[in-house]
C-alpha atoms as a PDB file:
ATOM      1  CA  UNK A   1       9.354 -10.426 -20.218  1.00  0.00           C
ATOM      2  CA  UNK A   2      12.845 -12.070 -19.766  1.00  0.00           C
ATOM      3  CA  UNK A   3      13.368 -15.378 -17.595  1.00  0.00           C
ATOM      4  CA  UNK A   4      11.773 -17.055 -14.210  1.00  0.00           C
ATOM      5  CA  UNK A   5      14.031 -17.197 -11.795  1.00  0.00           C
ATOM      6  CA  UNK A   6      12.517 -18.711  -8.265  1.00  0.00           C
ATOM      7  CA  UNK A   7      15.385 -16.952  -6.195  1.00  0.00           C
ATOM      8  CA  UNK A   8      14.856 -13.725  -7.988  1.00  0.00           C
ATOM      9  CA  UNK A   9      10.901 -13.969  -7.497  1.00  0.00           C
ATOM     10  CA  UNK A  10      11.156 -14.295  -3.588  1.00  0.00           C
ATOM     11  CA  UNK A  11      13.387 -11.407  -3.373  1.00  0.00           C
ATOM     12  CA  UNK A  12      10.951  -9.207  -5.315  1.00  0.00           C
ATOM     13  CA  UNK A  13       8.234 -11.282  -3.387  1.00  0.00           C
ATOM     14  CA  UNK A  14       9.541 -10.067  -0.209  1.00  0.00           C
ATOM     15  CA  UNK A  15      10.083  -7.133  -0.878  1.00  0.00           C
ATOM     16  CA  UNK A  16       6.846  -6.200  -2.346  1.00  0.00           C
ATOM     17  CA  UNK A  17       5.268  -7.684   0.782  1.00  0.00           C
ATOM     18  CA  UNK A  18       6.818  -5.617   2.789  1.00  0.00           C
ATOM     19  CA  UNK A  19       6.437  -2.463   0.977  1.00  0.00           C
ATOM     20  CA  UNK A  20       1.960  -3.678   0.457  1.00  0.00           C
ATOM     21  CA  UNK A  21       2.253  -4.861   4.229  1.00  0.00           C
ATOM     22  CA  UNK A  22      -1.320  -6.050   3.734  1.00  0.00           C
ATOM     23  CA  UNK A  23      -0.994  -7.766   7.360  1.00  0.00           C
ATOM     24  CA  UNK A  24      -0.237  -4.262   8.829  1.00  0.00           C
ATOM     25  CA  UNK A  25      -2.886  -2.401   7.493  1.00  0.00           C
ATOM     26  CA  UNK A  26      -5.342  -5.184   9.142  1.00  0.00           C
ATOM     27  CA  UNK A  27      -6.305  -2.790  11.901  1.00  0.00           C
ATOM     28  CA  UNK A  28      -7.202   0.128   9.344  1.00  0.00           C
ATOM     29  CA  UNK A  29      -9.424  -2.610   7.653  1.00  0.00           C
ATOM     30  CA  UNK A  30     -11.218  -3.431  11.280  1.00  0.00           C
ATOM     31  CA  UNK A  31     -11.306  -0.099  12.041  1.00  0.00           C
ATOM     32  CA  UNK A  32     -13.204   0.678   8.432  1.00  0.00           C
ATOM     33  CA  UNK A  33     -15.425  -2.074   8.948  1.00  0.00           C
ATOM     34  CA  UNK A  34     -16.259  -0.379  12.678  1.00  0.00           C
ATOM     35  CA  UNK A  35     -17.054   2.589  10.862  1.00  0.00           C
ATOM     36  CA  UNK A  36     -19.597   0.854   8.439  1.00  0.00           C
ATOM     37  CA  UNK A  37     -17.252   1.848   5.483  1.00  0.00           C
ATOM     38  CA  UNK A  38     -18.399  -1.062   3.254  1.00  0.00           C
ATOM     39  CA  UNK A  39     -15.178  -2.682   1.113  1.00  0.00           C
ATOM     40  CA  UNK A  40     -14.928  -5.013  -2.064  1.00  0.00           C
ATOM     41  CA  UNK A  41     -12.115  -7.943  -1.307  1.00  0.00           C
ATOM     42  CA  UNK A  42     -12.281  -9.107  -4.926  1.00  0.00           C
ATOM     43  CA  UNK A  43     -12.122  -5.385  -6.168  1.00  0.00           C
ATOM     44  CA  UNK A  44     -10.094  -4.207  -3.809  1.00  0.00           C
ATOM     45  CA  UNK A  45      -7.392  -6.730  -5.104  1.00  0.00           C
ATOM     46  CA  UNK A  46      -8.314  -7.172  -8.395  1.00  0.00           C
ATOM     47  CA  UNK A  47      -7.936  -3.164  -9.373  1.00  0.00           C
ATOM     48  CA  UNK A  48      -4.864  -2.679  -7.309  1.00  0.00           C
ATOM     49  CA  UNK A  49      -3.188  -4.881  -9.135  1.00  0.00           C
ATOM     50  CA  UNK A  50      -3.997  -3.150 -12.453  1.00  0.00           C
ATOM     51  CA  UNK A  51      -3.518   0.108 -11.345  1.00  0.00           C
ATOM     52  CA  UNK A  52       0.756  -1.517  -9.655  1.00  0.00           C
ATOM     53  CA  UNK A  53       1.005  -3.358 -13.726  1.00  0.00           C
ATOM     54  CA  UNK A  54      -0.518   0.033 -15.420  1.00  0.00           C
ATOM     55  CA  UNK A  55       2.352   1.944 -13.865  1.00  0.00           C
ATOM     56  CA  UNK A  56       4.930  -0.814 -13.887  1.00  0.00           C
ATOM     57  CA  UNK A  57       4.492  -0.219 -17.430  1.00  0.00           C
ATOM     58  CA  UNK A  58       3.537   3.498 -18.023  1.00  0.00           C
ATOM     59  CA  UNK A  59       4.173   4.766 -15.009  1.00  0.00           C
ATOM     60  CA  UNK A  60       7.275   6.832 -15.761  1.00  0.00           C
ATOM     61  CA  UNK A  61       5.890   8.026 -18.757  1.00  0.00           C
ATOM     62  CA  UNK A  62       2.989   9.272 -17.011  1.00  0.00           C
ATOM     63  CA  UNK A  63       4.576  11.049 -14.116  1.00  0.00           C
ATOM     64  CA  UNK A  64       6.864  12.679 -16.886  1.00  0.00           C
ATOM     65  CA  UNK A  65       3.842  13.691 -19.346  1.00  0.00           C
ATOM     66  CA  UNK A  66       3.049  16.137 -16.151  1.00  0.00           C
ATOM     67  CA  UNK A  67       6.455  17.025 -14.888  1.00  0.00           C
ATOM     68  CA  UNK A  68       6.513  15.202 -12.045  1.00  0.00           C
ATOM     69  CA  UNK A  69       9.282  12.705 -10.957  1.00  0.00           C
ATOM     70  CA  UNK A  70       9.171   9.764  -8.649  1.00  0.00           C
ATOM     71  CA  UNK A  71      10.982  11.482  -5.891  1.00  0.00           C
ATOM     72  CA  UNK A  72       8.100  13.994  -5.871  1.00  0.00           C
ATOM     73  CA  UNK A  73       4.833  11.329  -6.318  1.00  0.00           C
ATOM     74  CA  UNK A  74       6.776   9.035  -3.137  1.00  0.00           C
ATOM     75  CA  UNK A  75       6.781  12.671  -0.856  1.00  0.00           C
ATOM     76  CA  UNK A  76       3.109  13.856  -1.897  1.00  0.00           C
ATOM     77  CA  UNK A  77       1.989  10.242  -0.656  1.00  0.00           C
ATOM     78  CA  UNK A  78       4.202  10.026   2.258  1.00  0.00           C
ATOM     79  CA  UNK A  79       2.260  12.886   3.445  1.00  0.00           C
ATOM     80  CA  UNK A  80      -1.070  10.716   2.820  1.00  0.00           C
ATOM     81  CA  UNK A  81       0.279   8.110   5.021  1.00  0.00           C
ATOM     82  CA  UNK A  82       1.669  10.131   7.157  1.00  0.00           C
ATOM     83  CA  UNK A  83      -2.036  11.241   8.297  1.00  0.00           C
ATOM     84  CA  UNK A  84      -3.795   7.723   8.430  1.00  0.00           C
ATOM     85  CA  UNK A  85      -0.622   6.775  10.584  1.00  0.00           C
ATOM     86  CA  UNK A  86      -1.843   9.666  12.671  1.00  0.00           C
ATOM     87  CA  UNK A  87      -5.370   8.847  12.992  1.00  0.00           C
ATOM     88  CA  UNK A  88      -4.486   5.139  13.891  1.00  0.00           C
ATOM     89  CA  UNK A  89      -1.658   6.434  16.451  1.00  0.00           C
ATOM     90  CA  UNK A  90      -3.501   9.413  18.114  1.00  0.00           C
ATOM     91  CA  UNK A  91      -6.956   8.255  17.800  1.00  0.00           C
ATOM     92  CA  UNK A  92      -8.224  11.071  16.179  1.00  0.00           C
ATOM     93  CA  UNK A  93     -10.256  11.668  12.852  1.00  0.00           C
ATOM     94  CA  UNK A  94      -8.165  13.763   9.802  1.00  0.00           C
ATOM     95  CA  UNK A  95      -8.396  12.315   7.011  1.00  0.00           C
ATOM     96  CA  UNK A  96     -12.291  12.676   5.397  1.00  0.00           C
ATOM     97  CA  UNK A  97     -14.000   9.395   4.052  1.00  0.00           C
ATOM     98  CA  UNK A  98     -15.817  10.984   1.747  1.00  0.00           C
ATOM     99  CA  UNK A  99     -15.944   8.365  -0.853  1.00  0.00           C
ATOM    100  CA  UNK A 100     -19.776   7.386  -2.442  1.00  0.00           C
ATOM    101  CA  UNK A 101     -22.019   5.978  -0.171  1.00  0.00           C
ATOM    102  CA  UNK A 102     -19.609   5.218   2.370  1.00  0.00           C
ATOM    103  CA  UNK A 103     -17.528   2.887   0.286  1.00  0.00           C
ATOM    104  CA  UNK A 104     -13.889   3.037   1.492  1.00  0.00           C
ATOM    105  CA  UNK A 105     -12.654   0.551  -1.444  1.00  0.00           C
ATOM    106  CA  UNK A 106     -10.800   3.129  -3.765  1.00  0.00           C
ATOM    107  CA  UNK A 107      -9.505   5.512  -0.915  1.00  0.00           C
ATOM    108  CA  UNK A 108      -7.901   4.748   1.623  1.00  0.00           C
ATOM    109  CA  UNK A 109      -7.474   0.519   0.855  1.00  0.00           C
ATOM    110  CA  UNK A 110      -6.700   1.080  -2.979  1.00  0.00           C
ATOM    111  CA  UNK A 111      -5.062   4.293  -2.729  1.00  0.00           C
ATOM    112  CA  UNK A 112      -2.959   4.857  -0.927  1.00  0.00           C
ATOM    113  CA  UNK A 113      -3.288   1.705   1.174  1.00  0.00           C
ATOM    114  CA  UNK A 114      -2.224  -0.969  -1.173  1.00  0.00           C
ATOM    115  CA  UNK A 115      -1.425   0.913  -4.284  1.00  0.00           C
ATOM    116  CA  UNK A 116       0.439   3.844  -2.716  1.00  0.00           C
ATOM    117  CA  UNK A 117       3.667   5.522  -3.787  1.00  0.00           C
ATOM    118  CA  UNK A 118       5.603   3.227  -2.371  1.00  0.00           C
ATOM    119  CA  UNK A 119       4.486  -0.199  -4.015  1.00  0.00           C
ATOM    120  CA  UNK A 120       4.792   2.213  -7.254  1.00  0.00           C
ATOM    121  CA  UNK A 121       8.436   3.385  -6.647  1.00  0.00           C
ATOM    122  CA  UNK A 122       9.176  -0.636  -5.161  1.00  0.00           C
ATOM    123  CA  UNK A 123       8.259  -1.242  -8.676  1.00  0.00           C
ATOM    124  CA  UNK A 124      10.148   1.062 -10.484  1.00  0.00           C
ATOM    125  CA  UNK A 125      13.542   0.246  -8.626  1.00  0.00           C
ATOM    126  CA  UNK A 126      12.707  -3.528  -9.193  1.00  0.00           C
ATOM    127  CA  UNK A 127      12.128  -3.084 -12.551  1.00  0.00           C
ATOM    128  CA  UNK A 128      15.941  -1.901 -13.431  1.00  0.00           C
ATOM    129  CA  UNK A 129      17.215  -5.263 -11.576  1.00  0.00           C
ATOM    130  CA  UNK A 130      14.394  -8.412 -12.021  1.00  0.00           C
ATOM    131  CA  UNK A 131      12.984  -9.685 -15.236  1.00  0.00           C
ATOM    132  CA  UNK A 132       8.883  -8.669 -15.618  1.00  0.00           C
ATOM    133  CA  UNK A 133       8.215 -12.676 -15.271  1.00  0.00           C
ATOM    134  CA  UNK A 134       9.743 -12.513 -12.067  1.00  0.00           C
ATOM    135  CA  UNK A 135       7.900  -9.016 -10.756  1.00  0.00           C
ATOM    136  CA  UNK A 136       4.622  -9.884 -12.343  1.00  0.00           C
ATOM    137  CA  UNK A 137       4.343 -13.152 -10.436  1.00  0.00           C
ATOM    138  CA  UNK A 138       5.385 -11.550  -7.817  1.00  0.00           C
ATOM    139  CA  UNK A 139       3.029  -9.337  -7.920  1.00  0.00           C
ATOM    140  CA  UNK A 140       0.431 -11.642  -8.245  1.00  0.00           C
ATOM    141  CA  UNK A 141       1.268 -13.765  -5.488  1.00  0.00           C
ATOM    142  CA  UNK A 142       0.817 -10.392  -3.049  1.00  0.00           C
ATOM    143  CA  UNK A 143      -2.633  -9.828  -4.371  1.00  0.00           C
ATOM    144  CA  UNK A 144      -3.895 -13.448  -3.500  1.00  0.00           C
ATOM    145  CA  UNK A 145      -2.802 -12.900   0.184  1.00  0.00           C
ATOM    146  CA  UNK A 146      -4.110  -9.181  -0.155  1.00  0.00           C
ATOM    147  CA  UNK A 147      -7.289 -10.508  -1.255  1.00  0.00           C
ATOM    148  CA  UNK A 148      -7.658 -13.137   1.264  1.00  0.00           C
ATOM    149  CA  UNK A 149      -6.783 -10.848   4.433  1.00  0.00           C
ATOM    150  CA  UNK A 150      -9.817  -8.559   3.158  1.00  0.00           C
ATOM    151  CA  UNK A 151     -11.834 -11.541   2.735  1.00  0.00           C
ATOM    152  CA  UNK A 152     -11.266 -12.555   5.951  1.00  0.00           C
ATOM    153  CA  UNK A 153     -10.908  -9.598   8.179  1.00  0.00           C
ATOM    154  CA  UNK A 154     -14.040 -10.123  10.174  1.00  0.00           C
ATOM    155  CA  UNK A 155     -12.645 -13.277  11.231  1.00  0.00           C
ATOM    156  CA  UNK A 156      -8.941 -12.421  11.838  1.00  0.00           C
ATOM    157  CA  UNK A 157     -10.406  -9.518  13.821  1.00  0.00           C
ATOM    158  CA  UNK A 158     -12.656 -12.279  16.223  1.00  0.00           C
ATOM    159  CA  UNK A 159      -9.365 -14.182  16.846  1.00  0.00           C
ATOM    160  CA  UNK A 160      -7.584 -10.838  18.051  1.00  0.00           C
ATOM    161  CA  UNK A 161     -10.503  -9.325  19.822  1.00  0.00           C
ATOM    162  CA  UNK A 162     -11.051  -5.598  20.152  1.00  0.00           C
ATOM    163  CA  UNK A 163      -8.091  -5.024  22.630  1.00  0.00           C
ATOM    164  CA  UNK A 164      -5.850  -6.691  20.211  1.00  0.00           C
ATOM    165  CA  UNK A 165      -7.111  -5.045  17.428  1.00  0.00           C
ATOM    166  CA  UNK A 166      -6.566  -1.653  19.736  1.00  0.00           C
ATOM    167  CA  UNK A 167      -3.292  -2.366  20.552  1.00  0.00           C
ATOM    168  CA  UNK A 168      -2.427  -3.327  16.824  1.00  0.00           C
ATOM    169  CA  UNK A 169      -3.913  -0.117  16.216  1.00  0.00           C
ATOM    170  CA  UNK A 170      -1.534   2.071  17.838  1.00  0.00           C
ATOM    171  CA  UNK A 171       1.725  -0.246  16.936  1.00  0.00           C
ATOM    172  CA  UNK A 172       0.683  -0.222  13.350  1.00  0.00           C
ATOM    173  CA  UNK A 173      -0.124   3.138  13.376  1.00  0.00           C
ATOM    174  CA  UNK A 174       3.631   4.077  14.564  1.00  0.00           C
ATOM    175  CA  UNK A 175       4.928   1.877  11.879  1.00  0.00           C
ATOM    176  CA  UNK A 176       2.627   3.817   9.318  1.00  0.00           C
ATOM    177  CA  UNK A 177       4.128   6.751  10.516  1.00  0.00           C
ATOM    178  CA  UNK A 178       7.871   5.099  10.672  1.00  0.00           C
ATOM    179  CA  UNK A 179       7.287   4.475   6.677  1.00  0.00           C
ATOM    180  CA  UNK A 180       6.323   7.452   5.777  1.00  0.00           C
ATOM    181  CA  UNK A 181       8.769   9.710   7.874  1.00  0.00           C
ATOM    182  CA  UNK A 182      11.263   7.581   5.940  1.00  0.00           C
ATOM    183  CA  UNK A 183       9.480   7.424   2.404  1.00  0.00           C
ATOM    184  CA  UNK A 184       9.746  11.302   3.087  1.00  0.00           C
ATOM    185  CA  UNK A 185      13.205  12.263   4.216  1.00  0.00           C
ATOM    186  CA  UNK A 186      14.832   9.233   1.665  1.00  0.00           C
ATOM    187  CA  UNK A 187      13.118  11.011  -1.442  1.00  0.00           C
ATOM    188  CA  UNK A 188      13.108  14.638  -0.291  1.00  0.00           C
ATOM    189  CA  UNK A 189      16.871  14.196   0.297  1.00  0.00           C
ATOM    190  CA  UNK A 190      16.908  13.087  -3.105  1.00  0.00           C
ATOM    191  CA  UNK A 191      14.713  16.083  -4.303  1.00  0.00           C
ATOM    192  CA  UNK A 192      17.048  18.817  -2.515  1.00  0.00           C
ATOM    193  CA  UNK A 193      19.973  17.061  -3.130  1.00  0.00           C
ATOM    194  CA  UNK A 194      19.326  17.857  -7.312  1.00  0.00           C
END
């Protein structure tokens, strides 16, 4: 598991915040909840964070056991993200919540919301330069604040109101887009370039 380091754990801190960006995604939350797609907090959380230490772990392994490198997993859900940052930009209604019984917990706020190809390769590149200590907690920390922002997304969307939560909207959904434009050309570069 190697050593704690606190320097080394907000770097990976920070960096996995960034790459979750659990604060971002608020409006796609509100915008669920508008669309009475019912979500767990506590699950929510709870199995995103096994599913980022089940491929922290394995996740390599996996990818390999069907041919598939990390370059190629990061541009198949760039794509993904790609659309919801459509939807949130454009207004318009692409990607299919088709989940049971109107439950949006596994797809889109599990997959590929919090545990999306990017928190997976984040992990992966992390992995080669931080101790597991220091990632794991790391980790963990994220999922508290992930958890809580779910919990309370009724009342963080009251504070902002629907206009804020509209204009959030659109200037999340261009940053959803900015990600995944450059999740896409950074690994497809890396893809062609082999």
């Amino acid at each position: 598991m190697g050593r704690f380091d606190f320097q080394d754990f907000v770097s990976t801190f920070i960096v996995l915040f960034a790459i979750i960006d659990v604060t971002g995604s608020i409006p796609i939350f509100v915008d669920l909840k508008g669309k009475n797609k019912n979500f767990s907090p506590l699950k929510a959380s709870f199995f995103s964070f096994l599913i980022l230490i089940a491929f922290f772990f394995v996740g390599e392994g996996i990818l390999r056991l069907f041919n598939v490198d990390v370059q190629s997993f990061a541009v198949a859900g760039s794509v993904v993200l790609f659309v919801i940052g459509c939807e949130m930009t454009f207004g318009v209604e692409i990607f299919k919540m088709d989940s049971p019984s109107g439950n949006a917990t596994m797809i889109p706020i599990i997959f590929p919301l919090l545990a999306g190809p990017g928190a997976f390769t984040a992990l992966l590149s992390l992995k080669a330069e931080y101790s597991s200590l220091v990632i794991l907690s790391a980790l963990l920390l994220n999922m508290i604040i992930v958890y809580m922002v779910l919990k309370h997304v009724g009342w963080i969307e009251r504070i902002i109101g629907s206009g804020g939560t509209y204009v959030l909207r659109k200037f999340f959904g261009i940053i959803v887009l900015a990600i995944a434009v450059k999740l896409f050309m950074g690994n497809i570069t890396s893809l062609l370039g082999s």
